[in-house]
N, C-alpha and C. Protein backbone atom coordinates (compact mmCIF):
# COMPACT_ATOMS: atom_id res chain seq x y z
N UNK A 1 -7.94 18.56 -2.07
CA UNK A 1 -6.62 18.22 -2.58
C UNK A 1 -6.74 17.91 -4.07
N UNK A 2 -5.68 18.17 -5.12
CA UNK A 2 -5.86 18.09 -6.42
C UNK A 2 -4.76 17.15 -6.54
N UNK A 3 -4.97 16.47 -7.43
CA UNK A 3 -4.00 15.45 -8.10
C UNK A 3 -3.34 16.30 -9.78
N UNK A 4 -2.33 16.02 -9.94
CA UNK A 4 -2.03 16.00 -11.24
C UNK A 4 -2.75 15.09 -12.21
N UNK A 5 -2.68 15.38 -13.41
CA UNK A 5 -3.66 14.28 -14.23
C UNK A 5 -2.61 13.31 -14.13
N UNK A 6 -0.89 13.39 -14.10
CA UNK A 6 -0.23 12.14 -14.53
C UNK A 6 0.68 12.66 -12.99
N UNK A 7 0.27 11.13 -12.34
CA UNK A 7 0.74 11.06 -11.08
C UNK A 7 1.17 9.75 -11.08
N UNK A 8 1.80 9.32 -10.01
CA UNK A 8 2.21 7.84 -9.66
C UNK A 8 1.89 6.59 -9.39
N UNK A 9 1.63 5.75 -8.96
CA UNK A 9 1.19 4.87 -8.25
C UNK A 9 2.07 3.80 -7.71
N UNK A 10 2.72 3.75 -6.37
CA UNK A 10 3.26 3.32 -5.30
C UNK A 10 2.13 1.96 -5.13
N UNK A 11 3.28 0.79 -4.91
CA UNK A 11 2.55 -0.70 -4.77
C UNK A 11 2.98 -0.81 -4.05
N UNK A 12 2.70 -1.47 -3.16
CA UNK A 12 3.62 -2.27 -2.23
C UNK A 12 3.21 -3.79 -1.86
N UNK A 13 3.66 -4.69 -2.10
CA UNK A 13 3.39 -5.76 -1.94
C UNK A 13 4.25 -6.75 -0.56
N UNK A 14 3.59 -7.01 0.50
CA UNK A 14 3.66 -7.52 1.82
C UNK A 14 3.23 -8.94 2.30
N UNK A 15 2.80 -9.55 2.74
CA UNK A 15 2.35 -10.22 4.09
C UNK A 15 1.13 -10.08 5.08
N UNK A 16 0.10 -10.25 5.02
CA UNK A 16 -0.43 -9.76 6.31
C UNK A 16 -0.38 -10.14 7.61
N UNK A 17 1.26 -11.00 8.19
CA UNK A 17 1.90 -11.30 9.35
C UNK A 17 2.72 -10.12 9.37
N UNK A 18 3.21 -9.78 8.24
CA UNK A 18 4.68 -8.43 8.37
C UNK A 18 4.30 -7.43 9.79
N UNK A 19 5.02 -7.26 10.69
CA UNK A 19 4.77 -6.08 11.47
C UNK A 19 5.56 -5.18 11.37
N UNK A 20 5.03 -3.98 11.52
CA UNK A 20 5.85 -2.54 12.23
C UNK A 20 6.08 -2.37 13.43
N UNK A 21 6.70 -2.73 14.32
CA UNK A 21 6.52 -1.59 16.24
C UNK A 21 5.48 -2.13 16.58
N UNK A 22 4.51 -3.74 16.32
CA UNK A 22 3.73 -4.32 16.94
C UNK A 22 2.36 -4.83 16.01
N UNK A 23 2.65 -3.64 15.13
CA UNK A 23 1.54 -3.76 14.60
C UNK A 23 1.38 -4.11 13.08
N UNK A 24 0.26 -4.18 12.22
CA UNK A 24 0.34 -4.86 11.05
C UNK A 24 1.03 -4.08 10.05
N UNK A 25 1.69 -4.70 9.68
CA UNK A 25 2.76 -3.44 8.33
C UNK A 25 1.82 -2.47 7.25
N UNK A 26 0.71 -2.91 7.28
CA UNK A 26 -0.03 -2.19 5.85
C UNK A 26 -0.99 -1.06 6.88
N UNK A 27 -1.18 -1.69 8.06
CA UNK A 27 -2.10 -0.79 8.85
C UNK A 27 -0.70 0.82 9.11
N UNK A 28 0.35 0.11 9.46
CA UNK A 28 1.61 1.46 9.56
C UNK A 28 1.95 1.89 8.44
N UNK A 29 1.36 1.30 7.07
CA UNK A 29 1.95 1.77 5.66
C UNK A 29 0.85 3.11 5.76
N UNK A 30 -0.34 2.80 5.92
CA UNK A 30 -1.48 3.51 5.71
C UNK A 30 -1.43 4.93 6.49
N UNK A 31 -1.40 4.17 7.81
CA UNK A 31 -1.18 5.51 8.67
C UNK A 31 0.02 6.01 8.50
N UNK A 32 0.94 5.73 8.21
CA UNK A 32 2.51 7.01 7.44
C UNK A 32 1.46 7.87 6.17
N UNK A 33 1.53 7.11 5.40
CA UNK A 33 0.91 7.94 4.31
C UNK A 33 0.10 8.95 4.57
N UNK A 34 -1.19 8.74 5.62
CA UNK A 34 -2.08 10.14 5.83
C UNK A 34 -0.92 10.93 6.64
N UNK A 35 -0.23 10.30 7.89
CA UNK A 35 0.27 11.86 8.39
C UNK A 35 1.08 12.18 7.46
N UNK A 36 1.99 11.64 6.33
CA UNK A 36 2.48 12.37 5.25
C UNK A 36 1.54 13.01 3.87
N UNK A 37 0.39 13.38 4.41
CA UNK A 37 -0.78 13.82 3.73
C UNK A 37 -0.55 13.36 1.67
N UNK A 38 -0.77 12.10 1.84
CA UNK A 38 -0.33 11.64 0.36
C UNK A 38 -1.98 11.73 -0.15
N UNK A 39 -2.46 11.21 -0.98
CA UNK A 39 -3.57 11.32 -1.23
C UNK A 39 -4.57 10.27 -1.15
N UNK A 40 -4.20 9.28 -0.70
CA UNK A 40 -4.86 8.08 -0.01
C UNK A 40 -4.33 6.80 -0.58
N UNK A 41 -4.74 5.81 0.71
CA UNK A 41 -4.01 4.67 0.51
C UNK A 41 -5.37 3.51 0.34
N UNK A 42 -5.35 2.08 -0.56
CA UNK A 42 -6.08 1.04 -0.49
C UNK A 42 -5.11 0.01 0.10
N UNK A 43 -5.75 -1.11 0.94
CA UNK A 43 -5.36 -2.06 1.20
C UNK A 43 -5.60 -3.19 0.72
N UNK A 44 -5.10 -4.17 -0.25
CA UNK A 44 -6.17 -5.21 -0.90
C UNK A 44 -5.63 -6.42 -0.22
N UNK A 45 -6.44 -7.47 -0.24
CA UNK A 45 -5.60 -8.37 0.40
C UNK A 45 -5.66 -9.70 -0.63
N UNK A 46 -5.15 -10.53 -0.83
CA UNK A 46 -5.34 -11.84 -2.00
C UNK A 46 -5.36 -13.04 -1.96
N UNK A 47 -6.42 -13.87 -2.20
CA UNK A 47 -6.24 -15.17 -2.09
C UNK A 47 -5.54 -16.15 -2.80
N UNK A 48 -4.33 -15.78 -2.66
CA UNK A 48 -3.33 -17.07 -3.22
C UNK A 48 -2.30 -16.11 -4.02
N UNK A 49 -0.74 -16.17 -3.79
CA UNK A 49 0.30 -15.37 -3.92
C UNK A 49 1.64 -16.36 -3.92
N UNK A 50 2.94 -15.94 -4.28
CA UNK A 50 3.84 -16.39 -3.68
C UNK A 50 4.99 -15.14 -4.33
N UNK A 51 5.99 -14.68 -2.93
CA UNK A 51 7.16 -14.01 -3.08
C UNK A 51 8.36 -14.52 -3.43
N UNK A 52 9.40 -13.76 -3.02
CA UNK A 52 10.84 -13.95 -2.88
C UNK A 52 11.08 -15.28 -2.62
N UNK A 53 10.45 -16.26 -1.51
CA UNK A 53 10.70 -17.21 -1.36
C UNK A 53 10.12 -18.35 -1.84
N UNK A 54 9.02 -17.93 -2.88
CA UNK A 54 8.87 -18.93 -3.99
C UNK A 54 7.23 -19.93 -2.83
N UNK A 55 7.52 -19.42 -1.81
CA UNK A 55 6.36 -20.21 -0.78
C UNK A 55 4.76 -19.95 -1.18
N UNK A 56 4.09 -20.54 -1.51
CA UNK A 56 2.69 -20.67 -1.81
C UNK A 56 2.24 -20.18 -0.63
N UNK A 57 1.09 -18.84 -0.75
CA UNK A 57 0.49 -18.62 0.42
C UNK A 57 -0.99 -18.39 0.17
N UNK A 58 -2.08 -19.38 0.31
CA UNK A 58 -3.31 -19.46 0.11
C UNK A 58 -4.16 -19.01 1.03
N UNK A 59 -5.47 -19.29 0.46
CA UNK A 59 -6.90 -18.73 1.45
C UNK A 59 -7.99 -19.88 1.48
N UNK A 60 -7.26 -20.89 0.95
CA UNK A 60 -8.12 -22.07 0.90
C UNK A 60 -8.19 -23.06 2.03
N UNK A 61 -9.55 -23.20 2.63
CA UNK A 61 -9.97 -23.53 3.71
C UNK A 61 -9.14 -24.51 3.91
N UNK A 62 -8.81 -25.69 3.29
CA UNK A 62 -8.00 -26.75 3.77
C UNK A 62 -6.41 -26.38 3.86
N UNK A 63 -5.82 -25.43 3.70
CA UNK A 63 -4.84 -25.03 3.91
C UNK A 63 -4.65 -23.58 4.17
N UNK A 64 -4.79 -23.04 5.31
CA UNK A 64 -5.18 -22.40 5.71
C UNK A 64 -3.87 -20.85 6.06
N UNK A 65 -3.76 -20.34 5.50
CA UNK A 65 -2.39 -19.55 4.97
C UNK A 65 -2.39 -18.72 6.37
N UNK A 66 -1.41 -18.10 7.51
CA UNK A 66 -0.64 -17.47 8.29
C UNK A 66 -0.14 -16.23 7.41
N UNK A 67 -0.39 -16.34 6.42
CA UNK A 67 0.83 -14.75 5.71
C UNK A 67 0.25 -14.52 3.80
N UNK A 68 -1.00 -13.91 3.77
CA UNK A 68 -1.84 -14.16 2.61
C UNK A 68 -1.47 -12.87 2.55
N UNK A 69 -1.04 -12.66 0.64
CA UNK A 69 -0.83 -11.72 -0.03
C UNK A 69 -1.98 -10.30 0.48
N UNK A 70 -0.68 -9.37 0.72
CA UNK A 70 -1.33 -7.85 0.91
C UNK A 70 -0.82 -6.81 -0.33
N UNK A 71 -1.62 -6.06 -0.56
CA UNK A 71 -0.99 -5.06 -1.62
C UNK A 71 -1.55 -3.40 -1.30
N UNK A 72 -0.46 -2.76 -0.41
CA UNK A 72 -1.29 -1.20 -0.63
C UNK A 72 -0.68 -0.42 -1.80
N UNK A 73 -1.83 0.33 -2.03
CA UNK A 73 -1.89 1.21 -3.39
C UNK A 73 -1.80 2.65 -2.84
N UNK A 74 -1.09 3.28 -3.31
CA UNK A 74 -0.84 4.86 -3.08
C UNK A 74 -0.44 6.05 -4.60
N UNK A 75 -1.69 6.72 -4.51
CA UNK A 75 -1.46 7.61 -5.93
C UNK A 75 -1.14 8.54 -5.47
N UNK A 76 -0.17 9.55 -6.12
CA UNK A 76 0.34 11.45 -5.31
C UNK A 76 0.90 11.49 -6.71
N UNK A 77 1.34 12.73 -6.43
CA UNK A 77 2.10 13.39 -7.21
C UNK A 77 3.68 12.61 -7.06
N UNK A 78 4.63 12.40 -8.20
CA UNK A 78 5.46 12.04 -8.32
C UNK A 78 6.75 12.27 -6.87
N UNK A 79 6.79 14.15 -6.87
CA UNK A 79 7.47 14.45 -5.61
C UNK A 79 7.21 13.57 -4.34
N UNK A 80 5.57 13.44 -4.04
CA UNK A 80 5.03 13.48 -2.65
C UNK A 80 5.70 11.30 -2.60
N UNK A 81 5.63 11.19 -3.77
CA UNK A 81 5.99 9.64 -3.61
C UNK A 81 7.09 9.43 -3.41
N UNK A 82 8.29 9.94 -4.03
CA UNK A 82 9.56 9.57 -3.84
C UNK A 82 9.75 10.00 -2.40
N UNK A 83 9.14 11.42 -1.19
CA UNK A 83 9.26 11.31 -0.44
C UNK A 83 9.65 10.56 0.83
N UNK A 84 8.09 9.81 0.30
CA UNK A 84 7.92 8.30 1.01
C UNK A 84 8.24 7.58 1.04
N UNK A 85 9.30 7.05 0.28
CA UNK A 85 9.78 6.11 -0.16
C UNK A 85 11.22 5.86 0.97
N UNK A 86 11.35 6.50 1.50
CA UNK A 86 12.63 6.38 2.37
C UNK A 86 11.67 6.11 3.94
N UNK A 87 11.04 6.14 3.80
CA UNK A 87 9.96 6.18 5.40
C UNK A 87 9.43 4.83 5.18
N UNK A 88 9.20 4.48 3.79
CA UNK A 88 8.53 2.91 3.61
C UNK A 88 9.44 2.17 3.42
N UNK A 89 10.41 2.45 3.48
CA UNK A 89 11.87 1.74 3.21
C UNK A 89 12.65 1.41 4.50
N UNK A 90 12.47 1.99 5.71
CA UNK A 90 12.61 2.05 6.60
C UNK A 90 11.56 1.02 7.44
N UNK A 91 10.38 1.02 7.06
CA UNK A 91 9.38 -0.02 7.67
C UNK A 91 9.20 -1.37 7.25
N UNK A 92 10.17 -1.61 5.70
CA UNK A 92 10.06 -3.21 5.74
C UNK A 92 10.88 -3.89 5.97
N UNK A 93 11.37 -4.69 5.90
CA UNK A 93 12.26 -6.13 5.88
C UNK A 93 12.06 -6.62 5.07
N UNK A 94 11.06 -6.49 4.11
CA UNK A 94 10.99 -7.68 3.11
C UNK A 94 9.35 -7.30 2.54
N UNK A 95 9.59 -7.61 1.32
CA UNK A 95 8.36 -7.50 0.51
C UNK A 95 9.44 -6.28 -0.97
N UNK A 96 8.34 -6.08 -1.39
CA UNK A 96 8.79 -5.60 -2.88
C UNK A 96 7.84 -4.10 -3.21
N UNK A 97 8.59 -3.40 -3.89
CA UNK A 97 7.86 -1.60 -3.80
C UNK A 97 7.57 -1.18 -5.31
N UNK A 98 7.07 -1.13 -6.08
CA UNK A 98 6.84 -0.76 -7.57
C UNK A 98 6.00 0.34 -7.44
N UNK A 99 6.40 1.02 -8.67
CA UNK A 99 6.22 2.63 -8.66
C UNK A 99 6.00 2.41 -10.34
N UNK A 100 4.61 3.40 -10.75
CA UNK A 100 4.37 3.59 -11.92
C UNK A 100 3.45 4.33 -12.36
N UNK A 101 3.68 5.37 -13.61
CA UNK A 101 3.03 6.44 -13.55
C UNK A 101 1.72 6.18 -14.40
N UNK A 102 0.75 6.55 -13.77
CA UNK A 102 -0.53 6.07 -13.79
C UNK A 102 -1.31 7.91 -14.49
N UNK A 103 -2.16 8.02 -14.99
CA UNK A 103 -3.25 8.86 -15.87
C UNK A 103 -4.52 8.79 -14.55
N UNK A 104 -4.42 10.38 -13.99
CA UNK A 104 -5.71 10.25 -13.18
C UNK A 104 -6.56 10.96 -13.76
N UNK A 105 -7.46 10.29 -13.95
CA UNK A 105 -9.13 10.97 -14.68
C UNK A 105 -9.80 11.32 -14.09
N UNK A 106 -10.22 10.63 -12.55
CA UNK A 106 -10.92 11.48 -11.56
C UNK A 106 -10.31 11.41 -10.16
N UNK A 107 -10.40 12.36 -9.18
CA UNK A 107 -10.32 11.92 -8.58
C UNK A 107 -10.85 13.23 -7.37
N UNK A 108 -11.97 12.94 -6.35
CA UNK A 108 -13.24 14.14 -6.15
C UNK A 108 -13.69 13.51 -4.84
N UNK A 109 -14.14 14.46 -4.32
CA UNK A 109 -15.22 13.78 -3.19
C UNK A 109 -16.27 14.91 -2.81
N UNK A 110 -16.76 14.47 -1.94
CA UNK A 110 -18.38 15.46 -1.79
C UNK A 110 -18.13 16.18 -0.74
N UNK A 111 -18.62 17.84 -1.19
CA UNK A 111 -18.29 18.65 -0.13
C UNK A 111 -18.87 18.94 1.24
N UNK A 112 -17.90 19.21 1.70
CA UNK A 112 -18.88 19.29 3.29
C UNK A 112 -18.71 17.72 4.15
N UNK A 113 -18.15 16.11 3.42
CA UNK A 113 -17.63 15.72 3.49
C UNK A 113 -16.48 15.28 5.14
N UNK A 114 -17.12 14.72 5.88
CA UNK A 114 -15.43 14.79 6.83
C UNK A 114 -15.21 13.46 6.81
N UNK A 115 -13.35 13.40 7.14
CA UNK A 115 -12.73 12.56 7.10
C UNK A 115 -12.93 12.42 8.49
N UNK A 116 -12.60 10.73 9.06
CA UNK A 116 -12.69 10.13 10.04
C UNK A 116 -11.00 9.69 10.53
């Protein structure tokens, strides 16, 4: 798969309580994205955040956070993103979506290579 040199980058910033249909919202962000063959997704997760509701959500042992900052990252081509964007729009309730066009310099893998 080839990237454009100037492609997108899709944020999404979540929860790691948020669900989809049972399951964890970034785990259903991820898996939309491959069957919409985007060009891959990261999941990061963060120790210490606060959203919309202004609520402190930590990773610190004495307070022990239920809903610690998630952020998936998704680079494509401009088209393949706006796609998605109605399918990821459809899967939240809440959290926040930023889109910004990002300079790809590499982006390769080794042949012969299989995906899992």
């Amino acid at each position: 798969m080839q990237l454009p040199e100037y492609a997108e980058l899709l944020r999404v910033f979540i929860g790691d309580s948020d669900k989809h249909h049972g399951k964890p919202l970034y785990e259903a962000i991820v898996q939309a994205a491959r069957e919409h063959h985007l060009a891959g997704a990261t999941v990061l997760r963060g120790y210490l955040g606060f959203g919309a509701h202004s609520r402190i959500h930590t990773a610190k042992i004495l307070r022990l956070s239920e809903d610690l900052p998630i952020v998936v990252e998704i680079v494509d081509a401009p088209e393949k993103i706006d796609d998605f964007l109605p399918i990821l729009d459809e899967m939240m309730a809440e959290g926040m979506v930023t889109v910004e066009q990002v300079k790809v310099v590499t982006y390769r893998h080794h042949a012969g290579e299989q995906n899992a």
